[in-house]
PDB file of N, CA and C in Angstrom:
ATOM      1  N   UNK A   1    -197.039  87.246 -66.223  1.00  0.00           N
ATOM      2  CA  UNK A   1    -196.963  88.568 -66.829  1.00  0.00           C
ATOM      3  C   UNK A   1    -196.247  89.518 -65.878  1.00  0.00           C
ATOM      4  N   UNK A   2    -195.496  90.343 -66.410  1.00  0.00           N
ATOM      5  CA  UNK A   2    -194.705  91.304 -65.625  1.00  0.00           C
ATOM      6  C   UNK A   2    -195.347  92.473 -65.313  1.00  0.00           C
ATOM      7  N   UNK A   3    -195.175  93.370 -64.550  1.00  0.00           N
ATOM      8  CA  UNK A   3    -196.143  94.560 -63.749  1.00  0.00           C
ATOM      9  C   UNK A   3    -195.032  94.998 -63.476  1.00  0.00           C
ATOM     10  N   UNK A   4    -194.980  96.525 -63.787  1.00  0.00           N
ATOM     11  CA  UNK A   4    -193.995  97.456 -62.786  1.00  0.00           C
ATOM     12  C   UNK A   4    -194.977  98.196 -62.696  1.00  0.00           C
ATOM     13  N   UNK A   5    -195.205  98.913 -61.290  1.00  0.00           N
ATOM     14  CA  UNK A   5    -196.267  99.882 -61.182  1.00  0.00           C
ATOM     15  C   UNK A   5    -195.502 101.152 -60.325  1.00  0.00           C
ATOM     16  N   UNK A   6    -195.766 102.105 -60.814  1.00  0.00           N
ATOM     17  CA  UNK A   6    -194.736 103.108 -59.705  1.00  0.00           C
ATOM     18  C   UNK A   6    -195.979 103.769 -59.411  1.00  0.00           C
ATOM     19  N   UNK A   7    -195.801 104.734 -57.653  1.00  0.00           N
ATOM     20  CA  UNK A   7    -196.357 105.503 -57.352  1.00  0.00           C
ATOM     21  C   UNK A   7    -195.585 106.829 -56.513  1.00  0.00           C
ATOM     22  N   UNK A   8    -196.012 107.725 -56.040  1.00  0.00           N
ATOM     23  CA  UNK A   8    -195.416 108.797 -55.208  1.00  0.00           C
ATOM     24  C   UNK A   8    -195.049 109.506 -56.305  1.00  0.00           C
ATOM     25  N   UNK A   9    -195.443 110.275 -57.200  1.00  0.00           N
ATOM     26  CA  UNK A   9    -195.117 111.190 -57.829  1.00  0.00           C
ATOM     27  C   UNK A   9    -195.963 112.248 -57.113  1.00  0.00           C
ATOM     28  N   UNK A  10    -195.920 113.615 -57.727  1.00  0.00           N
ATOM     29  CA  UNK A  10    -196.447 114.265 -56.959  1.00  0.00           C
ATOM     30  C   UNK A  10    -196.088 115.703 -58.052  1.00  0.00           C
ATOM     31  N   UNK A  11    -196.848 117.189 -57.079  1.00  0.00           N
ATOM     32  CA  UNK A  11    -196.344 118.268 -57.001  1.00  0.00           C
ATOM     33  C   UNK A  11    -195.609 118.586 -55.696  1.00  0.00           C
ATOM     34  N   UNK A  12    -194.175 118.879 -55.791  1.00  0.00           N
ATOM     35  CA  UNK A  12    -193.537 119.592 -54.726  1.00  0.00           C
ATOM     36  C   UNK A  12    -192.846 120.918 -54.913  1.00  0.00           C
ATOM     37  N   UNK A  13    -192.731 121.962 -54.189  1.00  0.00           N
ATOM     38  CA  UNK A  13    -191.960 123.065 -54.342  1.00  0.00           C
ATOM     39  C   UNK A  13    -190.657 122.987 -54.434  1.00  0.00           C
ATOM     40  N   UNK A  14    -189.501 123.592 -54.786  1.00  0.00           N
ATOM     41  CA  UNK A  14    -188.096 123.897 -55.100  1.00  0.00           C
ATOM     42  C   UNK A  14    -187.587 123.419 -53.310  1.00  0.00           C
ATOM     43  N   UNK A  15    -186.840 122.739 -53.783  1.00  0.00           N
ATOM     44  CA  UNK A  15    -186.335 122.258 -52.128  1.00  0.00           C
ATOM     45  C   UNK A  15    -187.031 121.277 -51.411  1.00  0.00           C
ATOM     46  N   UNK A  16    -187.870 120.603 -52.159  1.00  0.00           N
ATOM     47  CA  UNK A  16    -188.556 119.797 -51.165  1.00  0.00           C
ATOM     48  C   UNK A  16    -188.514 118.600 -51.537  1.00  0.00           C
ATOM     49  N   UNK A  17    -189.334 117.510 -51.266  1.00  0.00           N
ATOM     50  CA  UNK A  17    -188.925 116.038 -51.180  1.00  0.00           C
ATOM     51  C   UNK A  17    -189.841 114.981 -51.777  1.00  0.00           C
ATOM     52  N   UNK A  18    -189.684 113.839 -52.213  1.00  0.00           N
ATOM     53  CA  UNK A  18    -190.457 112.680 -52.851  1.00  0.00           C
ATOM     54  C   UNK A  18    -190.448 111.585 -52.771  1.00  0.00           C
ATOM     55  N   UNK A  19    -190.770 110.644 -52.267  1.00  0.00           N
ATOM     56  CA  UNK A  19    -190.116 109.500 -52.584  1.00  0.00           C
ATOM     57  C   UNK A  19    -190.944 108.529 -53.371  1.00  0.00           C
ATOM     58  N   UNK A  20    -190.539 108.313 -54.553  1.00  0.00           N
ATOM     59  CA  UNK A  20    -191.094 107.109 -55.404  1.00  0.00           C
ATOM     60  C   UNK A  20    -190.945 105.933 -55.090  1.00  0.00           C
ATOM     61  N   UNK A  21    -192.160 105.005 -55.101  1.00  0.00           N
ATOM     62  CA  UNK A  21    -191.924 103.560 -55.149  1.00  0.00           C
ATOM     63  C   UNK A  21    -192.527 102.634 -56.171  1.00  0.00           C
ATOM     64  N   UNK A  22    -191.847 101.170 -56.343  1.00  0.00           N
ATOM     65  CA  UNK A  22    -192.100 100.793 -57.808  1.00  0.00           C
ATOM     66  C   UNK A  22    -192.192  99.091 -57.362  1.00  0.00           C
ATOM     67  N   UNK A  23    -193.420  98.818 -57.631  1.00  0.00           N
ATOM     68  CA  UNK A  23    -193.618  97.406 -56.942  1.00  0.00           C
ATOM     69  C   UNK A  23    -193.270  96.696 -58.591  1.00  0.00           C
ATOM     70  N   UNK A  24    -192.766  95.732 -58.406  1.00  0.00           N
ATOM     71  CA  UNK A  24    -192.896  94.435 -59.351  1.00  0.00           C
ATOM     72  C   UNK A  24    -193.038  93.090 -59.032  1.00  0.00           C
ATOM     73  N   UNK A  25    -194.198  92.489 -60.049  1.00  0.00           N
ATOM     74  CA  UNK A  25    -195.033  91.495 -59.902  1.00  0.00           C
ATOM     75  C   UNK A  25    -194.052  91.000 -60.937  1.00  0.00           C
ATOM     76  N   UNK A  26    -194.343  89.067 -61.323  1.00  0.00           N
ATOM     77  CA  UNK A  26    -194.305  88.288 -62.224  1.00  0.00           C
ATOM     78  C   UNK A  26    -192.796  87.786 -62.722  1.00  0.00           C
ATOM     79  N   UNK A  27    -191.768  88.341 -61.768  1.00  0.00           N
ATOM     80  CA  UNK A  27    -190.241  88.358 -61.911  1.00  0.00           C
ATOM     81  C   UNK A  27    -189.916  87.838 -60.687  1.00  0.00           C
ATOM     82  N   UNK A  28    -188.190  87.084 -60.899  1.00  0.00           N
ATOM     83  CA  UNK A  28    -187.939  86.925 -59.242  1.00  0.00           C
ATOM     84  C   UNK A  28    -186.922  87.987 -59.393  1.00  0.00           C
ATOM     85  N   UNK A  29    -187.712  88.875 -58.650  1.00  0.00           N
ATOM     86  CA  UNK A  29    -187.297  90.470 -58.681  1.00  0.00           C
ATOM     87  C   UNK A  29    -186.018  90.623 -58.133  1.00  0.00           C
ATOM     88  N   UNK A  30    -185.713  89.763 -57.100  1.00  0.00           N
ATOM     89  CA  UNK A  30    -184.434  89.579 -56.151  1.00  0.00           C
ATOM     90  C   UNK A  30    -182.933  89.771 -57.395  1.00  0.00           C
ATOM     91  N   UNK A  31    -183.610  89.386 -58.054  1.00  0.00           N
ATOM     92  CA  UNK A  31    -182.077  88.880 -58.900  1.00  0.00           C
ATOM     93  C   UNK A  31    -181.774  89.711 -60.095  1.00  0.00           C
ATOM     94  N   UNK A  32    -182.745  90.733 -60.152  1.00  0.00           N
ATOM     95  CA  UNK A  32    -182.191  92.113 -61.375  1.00  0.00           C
ATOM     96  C   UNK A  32    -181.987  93.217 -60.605  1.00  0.00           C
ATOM     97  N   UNK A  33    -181.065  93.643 -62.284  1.00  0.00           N
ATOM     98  CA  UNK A  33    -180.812  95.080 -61.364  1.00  0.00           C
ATOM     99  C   UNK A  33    -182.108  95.702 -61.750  1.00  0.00           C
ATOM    100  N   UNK A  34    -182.805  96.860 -60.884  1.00  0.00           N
ATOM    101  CA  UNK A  34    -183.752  97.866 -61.015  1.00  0.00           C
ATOM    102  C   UNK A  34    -183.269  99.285 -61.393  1.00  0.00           C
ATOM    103  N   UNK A  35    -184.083 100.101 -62.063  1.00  0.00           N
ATOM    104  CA  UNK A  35    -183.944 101.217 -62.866  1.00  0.00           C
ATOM    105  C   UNK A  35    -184.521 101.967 -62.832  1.00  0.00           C
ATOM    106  N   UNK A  36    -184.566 103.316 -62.137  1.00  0.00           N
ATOM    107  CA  UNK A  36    -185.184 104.629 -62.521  1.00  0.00           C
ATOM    108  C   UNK A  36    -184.793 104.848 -63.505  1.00  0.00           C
ATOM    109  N   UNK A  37    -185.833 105.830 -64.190  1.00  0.00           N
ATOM    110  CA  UNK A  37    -185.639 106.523 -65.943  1.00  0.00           C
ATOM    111  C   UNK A  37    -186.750 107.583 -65.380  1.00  0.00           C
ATOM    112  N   UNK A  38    -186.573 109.005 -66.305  1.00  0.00           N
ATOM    113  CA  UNK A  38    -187.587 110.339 -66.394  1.00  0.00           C
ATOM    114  C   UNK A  38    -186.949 110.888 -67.665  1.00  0.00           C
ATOM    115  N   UNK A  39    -188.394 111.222 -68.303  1.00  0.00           N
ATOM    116  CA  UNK A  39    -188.583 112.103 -69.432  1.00  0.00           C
ATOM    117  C   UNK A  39    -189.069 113.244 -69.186  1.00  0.00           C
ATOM    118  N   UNK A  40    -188.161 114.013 -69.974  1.00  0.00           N
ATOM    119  CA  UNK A  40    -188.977 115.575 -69.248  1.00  0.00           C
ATOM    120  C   UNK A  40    -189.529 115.996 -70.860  1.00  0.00           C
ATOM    121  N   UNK A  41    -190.296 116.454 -70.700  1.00  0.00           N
ATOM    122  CA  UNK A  41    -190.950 117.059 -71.919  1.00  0.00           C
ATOM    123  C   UNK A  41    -190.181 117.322 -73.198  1.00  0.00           C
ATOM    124  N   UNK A  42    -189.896 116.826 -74.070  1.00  0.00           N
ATOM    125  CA  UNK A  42    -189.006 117.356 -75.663  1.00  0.00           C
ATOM    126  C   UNK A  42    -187.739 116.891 -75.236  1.00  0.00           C
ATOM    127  N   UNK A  43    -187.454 115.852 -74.659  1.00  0.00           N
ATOM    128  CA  UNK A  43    -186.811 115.461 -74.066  1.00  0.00           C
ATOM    129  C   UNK A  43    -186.428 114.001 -73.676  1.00  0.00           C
ATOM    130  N   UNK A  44    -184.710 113.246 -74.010  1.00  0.00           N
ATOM    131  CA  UNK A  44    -184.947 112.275 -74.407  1.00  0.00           C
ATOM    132  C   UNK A  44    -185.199 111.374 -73.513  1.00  0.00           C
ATOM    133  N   UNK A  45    -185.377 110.187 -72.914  1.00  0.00           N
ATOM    134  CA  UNK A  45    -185.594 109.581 -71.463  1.00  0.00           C
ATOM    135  C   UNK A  45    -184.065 109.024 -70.989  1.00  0.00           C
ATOM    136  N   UNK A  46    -183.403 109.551 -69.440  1.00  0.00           N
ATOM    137  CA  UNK A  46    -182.668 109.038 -69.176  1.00  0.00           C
ATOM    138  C   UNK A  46    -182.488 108.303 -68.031  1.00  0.00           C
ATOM    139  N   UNK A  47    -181.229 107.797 -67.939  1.00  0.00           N
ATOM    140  CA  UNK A  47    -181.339 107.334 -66.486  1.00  0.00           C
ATOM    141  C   UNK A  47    -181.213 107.653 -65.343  1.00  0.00           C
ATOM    142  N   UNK A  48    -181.922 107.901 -64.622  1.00  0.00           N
ATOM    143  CA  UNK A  48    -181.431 108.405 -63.096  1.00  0.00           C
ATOM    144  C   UNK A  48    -180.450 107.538 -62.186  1.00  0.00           C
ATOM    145  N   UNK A  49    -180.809 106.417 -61.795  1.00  0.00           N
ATOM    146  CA  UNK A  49    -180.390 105.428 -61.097  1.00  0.00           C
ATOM    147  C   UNK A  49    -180.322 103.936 -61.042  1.00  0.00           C
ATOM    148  N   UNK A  50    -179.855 103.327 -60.289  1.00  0.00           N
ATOM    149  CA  UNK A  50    -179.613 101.950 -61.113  1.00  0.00           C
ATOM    150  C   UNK A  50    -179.636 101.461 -59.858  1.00  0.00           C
ATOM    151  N   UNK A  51    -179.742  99.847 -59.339  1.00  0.00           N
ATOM    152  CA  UNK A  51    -179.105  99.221 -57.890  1.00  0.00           C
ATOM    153  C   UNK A  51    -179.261  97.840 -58.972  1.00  0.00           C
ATOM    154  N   UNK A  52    -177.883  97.340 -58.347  1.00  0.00           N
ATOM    155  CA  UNK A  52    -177.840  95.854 -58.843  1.00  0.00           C
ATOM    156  C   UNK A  52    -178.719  94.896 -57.217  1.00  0.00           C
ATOM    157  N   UNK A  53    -179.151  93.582 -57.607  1.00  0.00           N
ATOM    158  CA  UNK A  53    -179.425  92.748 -56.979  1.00  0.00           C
ATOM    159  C   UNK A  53    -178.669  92.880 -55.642  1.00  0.00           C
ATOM    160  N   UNK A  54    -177.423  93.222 -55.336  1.00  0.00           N
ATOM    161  CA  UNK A  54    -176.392  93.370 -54.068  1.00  0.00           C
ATOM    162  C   UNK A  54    -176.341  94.491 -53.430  1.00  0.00           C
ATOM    163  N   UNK A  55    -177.499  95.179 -53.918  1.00  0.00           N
ATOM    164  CA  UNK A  55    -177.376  96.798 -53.715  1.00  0.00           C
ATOM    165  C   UNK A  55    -176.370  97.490 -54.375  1.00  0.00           C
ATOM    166  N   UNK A  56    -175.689  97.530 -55.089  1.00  0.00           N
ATOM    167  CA  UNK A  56    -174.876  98.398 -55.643  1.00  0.00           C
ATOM    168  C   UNK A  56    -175.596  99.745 -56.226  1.00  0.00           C
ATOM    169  N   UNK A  57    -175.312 100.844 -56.129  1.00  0.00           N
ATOM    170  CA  UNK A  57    -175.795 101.688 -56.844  1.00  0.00           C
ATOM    171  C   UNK A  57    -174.963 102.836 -57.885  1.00  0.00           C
ATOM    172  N   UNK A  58    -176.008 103.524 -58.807  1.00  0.00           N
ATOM    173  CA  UNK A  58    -175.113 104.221 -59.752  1.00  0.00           C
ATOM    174  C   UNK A  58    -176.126 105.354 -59.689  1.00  0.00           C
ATOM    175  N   UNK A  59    -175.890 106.223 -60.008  1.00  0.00           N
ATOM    176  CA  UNK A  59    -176.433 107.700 -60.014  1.00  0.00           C
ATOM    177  C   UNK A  59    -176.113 108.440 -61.271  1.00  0.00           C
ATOM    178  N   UNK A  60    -177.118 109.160 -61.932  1.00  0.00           N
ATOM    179  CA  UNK A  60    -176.638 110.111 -62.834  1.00  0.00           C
ATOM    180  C   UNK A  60    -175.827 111.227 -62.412  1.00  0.00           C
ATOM    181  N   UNK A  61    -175.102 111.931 -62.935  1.00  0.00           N
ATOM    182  CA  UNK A  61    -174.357 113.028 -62.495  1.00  0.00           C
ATOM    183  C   UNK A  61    -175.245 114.518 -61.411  1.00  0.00           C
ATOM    184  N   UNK A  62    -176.751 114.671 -62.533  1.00  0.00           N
ATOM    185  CA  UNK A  62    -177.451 115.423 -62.209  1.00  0.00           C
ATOM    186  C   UNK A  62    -178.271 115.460 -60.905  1.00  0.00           C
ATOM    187  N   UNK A  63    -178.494 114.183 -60.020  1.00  0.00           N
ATOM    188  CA  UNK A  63    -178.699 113.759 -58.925  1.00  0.00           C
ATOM    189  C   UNK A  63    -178.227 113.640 -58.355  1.00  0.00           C
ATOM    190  N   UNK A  64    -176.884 113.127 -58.343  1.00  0.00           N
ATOM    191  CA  UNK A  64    -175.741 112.463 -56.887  1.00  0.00           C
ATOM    192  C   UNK A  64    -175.867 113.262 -56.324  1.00  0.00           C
ATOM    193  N   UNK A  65    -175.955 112.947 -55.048  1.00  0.00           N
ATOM    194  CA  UNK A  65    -176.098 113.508 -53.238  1.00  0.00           C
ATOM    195  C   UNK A  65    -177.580 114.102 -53.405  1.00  0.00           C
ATOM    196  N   UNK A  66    -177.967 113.925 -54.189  1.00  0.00           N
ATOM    197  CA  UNK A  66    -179.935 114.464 -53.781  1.00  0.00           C
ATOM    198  C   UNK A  66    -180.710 113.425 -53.881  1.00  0.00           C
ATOM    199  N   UNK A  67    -180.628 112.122 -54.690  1.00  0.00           N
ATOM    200  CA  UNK A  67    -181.286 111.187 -54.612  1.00  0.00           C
ATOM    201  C   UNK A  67    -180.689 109.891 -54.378  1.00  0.00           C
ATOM    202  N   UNK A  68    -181.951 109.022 -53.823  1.00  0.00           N
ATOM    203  CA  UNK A  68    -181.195 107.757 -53.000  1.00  0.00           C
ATOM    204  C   UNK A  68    -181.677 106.690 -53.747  1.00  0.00           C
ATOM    205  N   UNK A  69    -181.456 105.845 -54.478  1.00  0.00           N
ATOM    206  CA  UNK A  69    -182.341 104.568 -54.889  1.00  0.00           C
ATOM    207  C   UNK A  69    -181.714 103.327 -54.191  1.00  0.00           C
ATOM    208  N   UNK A  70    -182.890 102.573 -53.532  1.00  0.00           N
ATOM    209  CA  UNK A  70    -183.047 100.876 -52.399  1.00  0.00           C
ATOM    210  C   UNK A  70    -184.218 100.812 -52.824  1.00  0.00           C
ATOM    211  N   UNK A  71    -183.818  98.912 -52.318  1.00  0.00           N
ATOM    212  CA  UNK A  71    -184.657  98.198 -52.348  1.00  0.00           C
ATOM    213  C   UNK A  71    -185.346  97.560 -51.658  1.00  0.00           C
ATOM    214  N   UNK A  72    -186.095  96.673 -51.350  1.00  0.00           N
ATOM    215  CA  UNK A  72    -186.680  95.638 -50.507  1.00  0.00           C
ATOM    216  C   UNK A  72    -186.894  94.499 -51.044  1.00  0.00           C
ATOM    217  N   UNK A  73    -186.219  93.504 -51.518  1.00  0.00           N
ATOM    218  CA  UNK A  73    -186.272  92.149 -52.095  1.00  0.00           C
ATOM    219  C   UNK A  73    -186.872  91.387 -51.510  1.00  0.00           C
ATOM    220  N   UNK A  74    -187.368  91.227 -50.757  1.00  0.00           N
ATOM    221  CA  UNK A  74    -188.159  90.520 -49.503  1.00  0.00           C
ATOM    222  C   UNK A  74    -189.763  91.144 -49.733  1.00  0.00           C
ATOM    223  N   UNK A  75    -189.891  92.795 -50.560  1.00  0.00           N
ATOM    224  CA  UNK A  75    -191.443  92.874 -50.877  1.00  0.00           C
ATOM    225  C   UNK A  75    -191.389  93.482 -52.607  1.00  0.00           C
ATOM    226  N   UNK A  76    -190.474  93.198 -53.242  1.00  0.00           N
ATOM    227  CA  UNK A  76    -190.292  93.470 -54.567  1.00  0.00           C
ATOM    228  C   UNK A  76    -190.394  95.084 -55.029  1.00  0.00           C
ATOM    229  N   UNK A  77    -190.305  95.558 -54.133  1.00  0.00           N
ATOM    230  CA  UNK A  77    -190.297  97.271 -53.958  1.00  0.00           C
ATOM    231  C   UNK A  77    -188.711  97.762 -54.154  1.00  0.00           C
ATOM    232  N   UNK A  78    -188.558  98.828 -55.384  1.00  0.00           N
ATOM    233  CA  UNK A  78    -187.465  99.898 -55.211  1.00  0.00           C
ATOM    234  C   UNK A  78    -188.233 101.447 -54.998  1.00  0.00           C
ATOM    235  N   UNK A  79    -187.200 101.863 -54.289  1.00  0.00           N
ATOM    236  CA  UNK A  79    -187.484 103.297 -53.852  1.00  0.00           C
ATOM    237  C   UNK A  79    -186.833 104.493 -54.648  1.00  0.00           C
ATOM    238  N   UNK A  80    -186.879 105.542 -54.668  1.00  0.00           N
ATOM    239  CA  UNK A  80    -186.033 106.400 -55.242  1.00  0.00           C
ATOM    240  C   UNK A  80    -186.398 107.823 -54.410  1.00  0.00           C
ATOM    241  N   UNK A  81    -185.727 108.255 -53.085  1.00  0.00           N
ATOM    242  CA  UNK A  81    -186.039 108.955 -52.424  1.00  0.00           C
ATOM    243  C   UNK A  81    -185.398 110.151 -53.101  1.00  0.00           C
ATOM    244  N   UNK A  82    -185.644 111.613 -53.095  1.00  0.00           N
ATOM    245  CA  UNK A  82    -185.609 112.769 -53.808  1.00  0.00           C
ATOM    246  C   UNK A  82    -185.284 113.925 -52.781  1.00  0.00           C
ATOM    247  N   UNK A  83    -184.582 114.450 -52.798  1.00  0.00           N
ATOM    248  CA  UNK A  83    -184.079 115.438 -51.604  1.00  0.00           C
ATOM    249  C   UNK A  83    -183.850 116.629 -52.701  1.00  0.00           C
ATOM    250  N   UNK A  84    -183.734 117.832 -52.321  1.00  0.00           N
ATOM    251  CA  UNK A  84    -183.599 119.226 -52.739  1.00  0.00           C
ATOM    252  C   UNK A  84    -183.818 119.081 -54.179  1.00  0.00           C
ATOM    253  N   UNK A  85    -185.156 118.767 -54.496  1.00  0.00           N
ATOM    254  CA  UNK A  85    -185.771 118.787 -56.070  1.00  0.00           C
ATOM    255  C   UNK A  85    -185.600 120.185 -56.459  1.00  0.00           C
ATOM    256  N   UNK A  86    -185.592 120.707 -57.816  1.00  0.00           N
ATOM    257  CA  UNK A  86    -185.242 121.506 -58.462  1.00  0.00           C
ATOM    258  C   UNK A  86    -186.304 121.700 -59.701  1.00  0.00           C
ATOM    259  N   UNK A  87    -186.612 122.814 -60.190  1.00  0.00           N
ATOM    260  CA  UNK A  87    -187.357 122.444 -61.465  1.00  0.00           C
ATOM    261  C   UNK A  87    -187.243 121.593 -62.609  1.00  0.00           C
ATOM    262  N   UNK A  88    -185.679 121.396 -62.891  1.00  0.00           N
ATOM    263  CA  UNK A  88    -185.626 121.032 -63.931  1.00  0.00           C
ATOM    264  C   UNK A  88    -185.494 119.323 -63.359  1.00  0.00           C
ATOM    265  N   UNK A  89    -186.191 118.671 -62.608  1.00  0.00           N
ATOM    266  CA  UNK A  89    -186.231 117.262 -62.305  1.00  0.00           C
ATOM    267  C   UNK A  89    -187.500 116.936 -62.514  1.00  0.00           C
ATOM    268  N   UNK A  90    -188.262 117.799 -63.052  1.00  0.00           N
ATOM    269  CA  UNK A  90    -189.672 117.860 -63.318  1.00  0.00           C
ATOM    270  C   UNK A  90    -189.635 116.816 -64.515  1.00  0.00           C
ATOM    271  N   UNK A  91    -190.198 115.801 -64.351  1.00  0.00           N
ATOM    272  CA  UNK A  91    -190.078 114.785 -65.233  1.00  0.00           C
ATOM    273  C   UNK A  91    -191.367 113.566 -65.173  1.00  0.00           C
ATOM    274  N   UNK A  92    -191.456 112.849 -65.997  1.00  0.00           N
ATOM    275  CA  UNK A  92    -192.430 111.418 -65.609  1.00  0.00           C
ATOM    276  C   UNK A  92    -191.071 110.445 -65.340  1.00  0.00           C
ATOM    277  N   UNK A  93    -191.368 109.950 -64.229  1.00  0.00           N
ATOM    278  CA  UNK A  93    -190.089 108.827 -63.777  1.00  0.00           C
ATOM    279  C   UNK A  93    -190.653 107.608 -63.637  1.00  0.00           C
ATOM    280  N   UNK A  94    -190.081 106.861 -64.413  1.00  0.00           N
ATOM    281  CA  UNK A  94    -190.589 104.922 -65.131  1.00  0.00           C
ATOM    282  C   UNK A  94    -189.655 104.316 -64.564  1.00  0.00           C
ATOM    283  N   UNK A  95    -189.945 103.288 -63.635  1.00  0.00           N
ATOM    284  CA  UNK A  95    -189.131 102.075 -63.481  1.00  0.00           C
ATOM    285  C   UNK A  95    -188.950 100.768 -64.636  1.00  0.00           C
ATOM    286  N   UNK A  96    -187.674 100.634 -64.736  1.00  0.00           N
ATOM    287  CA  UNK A  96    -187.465  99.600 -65.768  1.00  0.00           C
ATOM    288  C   UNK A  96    -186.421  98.599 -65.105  1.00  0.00           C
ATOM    289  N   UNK A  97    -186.810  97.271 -65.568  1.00  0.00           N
ATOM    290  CA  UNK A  97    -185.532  96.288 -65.583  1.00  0.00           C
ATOM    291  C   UNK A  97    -185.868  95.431 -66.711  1.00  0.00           C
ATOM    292  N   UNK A  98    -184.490  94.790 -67.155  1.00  0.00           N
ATOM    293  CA  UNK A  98    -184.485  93.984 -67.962  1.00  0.00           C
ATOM    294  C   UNK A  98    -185.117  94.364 -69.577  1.00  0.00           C
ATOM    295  N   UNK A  99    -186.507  93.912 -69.868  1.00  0.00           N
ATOM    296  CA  UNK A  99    -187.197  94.567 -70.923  1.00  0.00           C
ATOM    297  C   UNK A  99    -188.517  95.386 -70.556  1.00  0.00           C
ATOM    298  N   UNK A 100    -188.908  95.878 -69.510  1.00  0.00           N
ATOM    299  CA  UNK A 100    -190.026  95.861 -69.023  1.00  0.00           C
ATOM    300  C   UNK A 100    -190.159  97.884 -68.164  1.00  0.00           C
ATOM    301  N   UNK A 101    -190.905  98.005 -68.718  1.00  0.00           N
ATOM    302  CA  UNK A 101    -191.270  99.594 -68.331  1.00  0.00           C
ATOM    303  C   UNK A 101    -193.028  99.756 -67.156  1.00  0.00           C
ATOM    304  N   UNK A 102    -192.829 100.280 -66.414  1.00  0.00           N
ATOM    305  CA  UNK A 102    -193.790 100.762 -65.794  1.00  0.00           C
ATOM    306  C   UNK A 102    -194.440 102.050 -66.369  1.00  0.00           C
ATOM    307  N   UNK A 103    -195.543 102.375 -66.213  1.00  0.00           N
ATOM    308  CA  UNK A 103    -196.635 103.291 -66.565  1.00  0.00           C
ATOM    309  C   UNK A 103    -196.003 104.675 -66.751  1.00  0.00           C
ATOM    310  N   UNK A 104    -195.061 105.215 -65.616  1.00  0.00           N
ATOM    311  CA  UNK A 104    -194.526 106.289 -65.300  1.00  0.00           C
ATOM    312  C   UNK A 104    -195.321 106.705 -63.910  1.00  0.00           C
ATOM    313  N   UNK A 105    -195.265 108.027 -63.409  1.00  0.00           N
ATOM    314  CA  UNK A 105    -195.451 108.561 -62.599  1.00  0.00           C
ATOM    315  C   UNK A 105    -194.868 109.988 -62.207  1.00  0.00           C
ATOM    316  N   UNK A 106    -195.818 110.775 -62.571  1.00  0.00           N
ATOM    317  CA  UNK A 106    -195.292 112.448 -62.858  1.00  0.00           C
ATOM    318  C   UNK A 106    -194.770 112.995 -61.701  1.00  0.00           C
ATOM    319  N   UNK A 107    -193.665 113.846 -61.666  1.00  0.00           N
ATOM    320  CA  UNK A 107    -192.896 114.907 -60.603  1.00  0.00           C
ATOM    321  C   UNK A 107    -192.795 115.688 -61.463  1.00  0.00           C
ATOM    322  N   UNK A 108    -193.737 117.035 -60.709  1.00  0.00           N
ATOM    323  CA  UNK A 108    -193.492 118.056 -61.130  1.00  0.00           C
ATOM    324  C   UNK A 108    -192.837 119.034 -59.854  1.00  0.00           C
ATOM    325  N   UNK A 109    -191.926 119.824 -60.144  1.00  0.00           N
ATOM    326  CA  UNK A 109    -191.101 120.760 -59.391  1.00  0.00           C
ATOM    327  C   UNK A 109    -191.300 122.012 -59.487  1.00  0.00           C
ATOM    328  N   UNK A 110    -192.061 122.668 -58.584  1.00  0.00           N
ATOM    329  CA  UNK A 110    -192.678 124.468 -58.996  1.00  0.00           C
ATOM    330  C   UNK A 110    -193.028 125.068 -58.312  1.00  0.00           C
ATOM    331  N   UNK A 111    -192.853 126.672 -58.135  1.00  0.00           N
ATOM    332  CA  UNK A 111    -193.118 127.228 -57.163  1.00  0.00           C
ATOM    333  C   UNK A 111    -194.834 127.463 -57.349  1.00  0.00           C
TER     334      UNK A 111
END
């Protein structure tokens, strides 16, 4: 059975920092690409970030140069580190690969 479990969500203020992590069980995790996704309220779910198996990465427009997504294939962990958050990143952020969604894990951004 597959498990994505994310944690490190949080409350942080305007300018400040996060870093999410997203363990997966029941896959040989090494060999997909991994996926941030956040829904923000009335709002449709998109993608934040992407890393293929080789590390490659892709970024949404609305993030590049504020957020970082790696991995650790060696402990089935992706990261998605968060630099100069903003309100409107206030979102639940789900790791996905392949067919498979994690729980979510809320960031909220506020003074």
């Amino acid at each position: 059975q597959v498990q994505l479990v994310e944690s490190g969500g949080g409350l942080v203020q305007p300018g400040g920092s996060l870093r999410l992590s997203c363990t997966a069980s029941g896959i040989i995790f090494s060999g997909w690409t991994m996926n941030w996704y956040r829904q923000a309220p009335g709002k449709q779910r998109e993608l934040v970030a992407a890393i293929t198996p080789g590390g490659s990465t892709n970024y949404a427009d609305s993030v590049k140069g504020r957020f970082t997504i790696s991995r650790d294939n060696a402990k089935n962990l992706v990261f998605l580190q968060m630099n100069s958050l903003k309100p409107e990143d206030t979102a639940v952020y789900y790791c996905y690969t392949v067919r498979w969604w994690g729980q979510g894990t809320q960031v909220t951004v506020s003074s």
